[in-house]
Protein backbone atom coordinates (compact mmCIF):
# COMPACT_ATOMS: atom_id res chain seq x y z
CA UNK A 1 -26.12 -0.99 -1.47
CA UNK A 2 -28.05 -3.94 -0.19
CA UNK A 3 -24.97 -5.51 2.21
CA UNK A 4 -24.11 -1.67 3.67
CA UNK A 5 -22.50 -0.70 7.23
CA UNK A 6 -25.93 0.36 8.40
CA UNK A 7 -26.62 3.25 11.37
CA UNK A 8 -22.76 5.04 12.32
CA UNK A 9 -21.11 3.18 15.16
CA UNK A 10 -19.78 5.56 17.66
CA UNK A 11 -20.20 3.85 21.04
CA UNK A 12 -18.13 1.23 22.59
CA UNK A 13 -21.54 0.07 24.14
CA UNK A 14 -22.84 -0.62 20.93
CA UNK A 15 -23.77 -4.68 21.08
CA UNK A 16 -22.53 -4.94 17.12
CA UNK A 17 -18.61 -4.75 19.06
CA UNK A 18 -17.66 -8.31 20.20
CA UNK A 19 -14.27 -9.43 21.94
CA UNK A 20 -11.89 -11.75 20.16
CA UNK A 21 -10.03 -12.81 23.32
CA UNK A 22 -11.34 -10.23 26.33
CA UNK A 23 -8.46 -8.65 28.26
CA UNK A 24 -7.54 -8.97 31.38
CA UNK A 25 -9.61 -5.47 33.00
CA UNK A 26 -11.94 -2.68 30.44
CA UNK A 27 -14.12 0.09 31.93
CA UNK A 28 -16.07 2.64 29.70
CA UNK A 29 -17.94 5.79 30.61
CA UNK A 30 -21.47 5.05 31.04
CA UNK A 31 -22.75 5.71 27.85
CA UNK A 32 -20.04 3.67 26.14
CA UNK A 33 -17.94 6.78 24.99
CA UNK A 34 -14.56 5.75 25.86
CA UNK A 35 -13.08 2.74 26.72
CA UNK A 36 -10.26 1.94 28.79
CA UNK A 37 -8.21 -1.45 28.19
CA UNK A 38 -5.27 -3.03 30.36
CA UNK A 39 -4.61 -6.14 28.09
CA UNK A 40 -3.28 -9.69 29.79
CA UNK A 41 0.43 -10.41 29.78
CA UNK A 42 2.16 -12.29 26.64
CA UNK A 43 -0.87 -11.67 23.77
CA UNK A 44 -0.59 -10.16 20.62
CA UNK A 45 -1.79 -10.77 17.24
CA UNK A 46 1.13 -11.56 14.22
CA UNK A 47 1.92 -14.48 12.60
CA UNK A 48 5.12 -15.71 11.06
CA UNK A 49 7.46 -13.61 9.65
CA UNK A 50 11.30 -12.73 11.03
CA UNK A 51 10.53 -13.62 14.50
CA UNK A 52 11.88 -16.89 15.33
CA UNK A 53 13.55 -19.58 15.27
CA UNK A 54 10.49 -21.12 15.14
CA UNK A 55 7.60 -19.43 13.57
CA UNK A 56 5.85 -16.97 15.71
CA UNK A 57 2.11 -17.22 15.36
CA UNK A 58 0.20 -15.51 17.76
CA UNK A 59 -3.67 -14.72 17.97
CA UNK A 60 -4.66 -14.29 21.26
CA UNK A 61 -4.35 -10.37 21.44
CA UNK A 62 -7.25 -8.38 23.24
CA UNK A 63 -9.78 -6.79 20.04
CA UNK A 64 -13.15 -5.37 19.89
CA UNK A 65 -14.84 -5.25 16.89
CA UNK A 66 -18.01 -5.26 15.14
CA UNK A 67 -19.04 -6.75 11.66
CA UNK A 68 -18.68 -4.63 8.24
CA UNK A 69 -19.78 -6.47 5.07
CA UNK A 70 -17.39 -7.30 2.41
CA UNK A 71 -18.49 -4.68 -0.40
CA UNK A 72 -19.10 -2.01 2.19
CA UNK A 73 -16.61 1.07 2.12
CA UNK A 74 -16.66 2.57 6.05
CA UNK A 75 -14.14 4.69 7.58
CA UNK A 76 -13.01 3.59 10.98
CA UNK A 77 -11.85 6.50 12.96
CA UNK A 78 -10.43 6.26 16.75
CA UNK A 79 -8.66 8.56 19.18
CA UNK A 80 -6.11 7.05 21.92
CA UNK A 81 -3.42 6.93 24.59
CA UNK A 82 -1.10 4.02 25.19
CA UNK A 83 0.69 3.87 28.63
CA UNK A 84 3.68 1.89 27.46
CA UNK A 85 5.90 0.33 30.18
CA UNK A 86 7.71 -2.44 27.89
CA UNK A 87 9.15 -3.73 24.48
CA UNK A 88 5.85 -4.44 22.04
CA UNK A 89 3.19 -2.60 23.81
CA UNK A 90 0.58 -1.41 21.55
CA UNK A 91 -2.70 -0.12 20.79
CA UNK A 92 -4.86 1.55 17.99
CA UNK A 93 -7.05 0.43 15.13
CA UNK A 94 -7.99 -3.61 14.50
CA UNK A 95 -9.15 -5.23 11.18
CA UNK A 96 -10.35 -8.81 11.47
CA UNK A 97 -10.87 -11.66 8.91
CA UNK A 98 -9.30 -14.39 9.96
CA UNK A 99 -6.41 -15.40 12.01
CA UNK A 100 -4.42 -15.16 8.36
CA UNK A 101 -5.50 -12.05 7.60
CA UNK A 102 -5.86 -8.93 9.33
CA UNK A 103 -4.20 -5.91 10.28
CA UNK A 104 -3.27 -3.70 13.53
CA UNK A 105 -2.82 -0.04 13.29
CA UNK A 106 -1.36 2.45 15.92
CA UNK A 107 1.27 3.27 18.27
CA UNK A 108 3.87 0.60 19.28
CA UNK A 109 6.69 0.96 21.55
CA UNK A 110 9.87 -1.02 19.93
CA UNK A 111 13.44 -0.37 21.35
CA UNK A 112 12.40 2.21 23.48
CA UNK A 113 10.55 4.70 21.21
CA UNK A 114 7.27 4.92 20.65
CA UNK A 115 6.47 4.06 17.06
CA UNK A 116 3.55 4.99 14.29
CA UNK A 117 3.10 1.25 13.60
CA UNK A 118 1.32 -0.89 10.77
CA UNK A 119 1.37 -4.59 10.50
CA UNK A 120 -0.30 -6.23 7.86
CA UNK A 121 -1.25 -9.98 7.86
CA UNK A 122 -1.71 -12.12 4.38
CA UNK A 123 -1.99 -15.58 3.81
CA UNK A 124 -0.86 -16.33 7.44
CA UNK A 125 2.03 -13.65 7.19
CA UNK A 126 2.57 -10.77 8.67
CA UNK A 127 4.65 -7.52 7.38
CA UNK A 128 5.20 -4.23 9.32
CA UNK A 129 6.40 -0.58 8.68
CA UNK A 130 6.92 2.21 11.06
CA UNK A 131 8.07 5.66 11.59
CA UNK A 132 8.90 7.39 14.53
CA UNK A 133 6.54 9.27 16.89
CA UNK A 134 7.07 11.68 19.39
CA UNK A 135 4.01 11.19 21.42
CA UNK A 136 1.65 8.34 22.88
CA UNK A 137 -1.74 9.49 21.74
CA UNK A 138 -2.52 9.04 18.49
CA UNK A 139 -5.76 9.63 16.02
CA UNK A 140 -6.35 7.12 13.18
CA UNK A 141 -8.57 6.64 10.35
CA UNK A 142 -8.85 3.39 8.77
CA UNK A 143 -10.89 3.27 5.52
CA UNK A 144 -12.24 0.26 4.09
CA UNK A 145 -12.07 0.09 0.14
CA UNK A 146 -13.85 -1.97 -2.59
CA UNK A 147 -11.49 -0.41 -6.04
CA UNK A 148 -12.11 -3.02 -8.03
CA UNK A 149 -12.73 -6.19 -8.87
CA UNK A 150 -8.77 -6.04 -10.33
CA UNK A 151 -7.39 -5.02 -6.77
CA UNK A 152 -9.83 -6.42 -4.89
CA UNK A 153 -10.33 -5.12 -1.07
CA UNK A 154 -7.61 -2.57 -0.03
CA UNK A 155 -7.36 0.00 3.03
CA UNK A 156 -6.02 3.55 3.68
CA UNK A 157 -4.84 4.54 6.84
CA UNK A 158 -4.23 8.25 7.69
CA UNK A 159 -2.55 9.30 11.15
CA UNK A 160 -3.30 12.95 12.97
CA UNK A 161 -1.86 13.76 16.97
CA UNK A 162 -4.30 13.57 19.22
CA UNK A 163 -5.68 16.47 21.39
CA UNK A 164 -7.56 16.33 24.28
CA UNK A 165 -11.19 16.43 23.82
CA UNK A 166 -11.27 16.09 19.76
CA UNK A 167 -13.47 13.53 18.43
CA UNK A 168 -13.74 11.89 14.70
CA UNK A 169 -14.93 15.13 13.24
CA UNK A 170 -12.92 17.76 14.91
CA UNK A 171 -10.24 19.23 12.51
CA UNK A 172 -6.72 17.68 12.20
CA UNK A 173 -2.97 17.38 10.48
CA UNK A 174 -3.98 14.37 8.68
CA UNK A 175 -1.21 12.62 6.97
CA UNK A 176 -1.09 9.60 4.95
CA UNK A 177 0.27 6.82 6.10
CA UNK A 178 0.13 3.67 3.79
CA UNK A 179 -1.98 1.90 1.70
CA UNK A 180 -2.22 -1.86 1.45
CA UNK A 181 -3.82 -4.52 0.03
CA UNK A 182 -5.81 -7.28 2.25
CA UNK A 183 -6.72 -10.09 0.61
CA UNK A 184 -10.33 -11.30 2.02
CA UNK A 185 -11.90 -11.83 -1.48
CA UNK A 186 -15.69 -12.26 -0.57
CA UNK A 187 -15.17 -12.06 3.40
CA UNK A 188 -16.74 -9.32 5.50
CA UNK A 189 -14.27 -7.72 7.91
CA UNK A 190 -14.75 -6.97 11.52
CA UNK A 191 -13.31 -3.85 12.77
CA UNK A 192 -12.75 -1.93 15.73
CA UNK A 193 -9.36 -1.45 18.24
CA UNK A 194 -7.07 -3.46 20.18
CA UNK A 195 -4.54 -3.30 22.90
CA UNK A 196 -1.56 -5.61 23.62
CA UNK A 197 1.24 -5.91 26.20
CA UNK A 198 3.25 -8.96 25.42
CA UNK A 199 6.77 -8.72 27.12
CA UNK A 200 5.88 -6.80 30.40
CA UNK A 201 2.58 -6.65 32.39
CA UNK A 202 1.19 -2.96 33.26
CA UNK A 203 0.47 -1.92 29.88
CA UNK A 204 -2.83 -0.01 29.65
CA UNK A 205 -4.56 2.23 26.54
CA UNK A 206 -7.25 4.93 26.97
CA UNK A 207 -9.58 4.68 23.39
CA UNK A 208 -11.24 8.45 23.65
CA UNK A 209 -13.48 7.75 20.83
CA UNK A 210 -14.60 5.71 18.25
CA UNK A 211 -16.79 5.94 15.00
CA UNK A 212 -17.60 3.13 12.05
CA UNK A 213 -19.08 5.06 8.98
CA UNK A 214 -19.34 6.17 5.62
CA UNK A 215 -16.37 6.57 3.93
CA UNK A 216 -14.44 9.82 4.66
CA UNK A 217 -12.39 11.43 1.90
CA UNK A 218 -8.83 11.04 2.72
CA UNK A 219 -6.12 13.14 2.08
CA UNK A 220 -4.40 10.58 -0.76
CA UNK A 221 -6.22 10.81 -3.57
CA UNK A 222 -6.11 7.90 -6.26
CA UNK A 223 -6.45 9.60 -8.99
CA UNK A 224 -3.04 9.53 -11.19
């Protein structure tokens, strides 16, 4: 495929990752193999829906991601902990088109549990499902999709706990978590993870690994 992911992206390092709106402190191990994030007071990415009374459109959440082109199918696979001191803090997986579309993936603390979190952003508004958790480190895969012309770009996300010292390929309880559509016709997506604290400061997340890819099997299958 002439527009493919190219060479496996498994350091934080690598220069293909960008910020959209740096946080307020990183470090990473030398060689870019984890990646610490404490993100600035008040930020967060979601836009529109039930929060109000006026429409809440935010965009200014801490993300670092790298370029995949739009008919490339990669699986995005990252291992983390979130230290949560407040309502809304979050971390875990980040897909970026636009500021009307994209979608955040991973652990969110809401009314005082932590949470196994999904928000998806169309057309400038945002949805989200959750499920409890009883933990605050997390594995995800993400896995970008071309099905069809018909469905046009979708994405899988599977959820497994996180043990210390696993990477993208050690074994796990992979479950399926949800399937969604995002609608970025012809647009390539940027992917990566993001962090966000926006009610109370001292948030942090520790990102133990991360790997852009092929496409992994995942444990839905779409055949009927």
């Amino acid at each position: 495929m002439a527009d493919a992911f190219g060479p496996a992206l498994t350091s934080f390092a690598d220069e293909r990752f960008q910020w959209i709106n740096a946080p307020e402190k990183t470090s990473q191990a030398a060689d870019g193999s984890t990646l610490s994030v404490t993100p600035a007071l008040g930020c967060d990415f979601w836009a529109r829906t039930f929060y109000g009374p006026m429409p809440m459109i935010k965009a200014d959440g801490a993300a670092l991601v790298a370029p995949v082109p739009a008919a490339a199918e990669v699986t995005l696979s990252v291992g983390f902990t979130l230290k949560a001191v407040g309502q809304f803090d979050q971390a875990g997986a980040f897909i970026y088109v636009d500021d009307d579309t994209f979608v955040k993936a991973g652990i969110e603390f809401c009314d005082n549990v932590p949470r196994l979190s999904v928000v998806v952003t169309n057309g400038g508004f945002s949805d989200w499902s959750t499920q409890l958790l009883p933990f605050l480190a997390l594995r995800l895969r993400v896995s970008k999709l071309a099905p069809g012309p018909v469905q046009g770009p979708a994405l899988l996300v599977e959820a497994a706990p996180y043990e210390e010292g696993a990477t993208f390929d050690s074994p796990g309880d992979w479950q399926f978590v949800r399937v969604a559509s995002l609608r970025s016709g012809d647009k390539p997506w940027r992917m990566g993870v993001a962090a966000a604290g926006p009610v109370k400061a001292g948030s942090s997340a520790q990102f133990h690994y991360v790997h852009i890819g092929p496409k992994l099997k995942p444990t839905h299958s779409p055949e009927l």
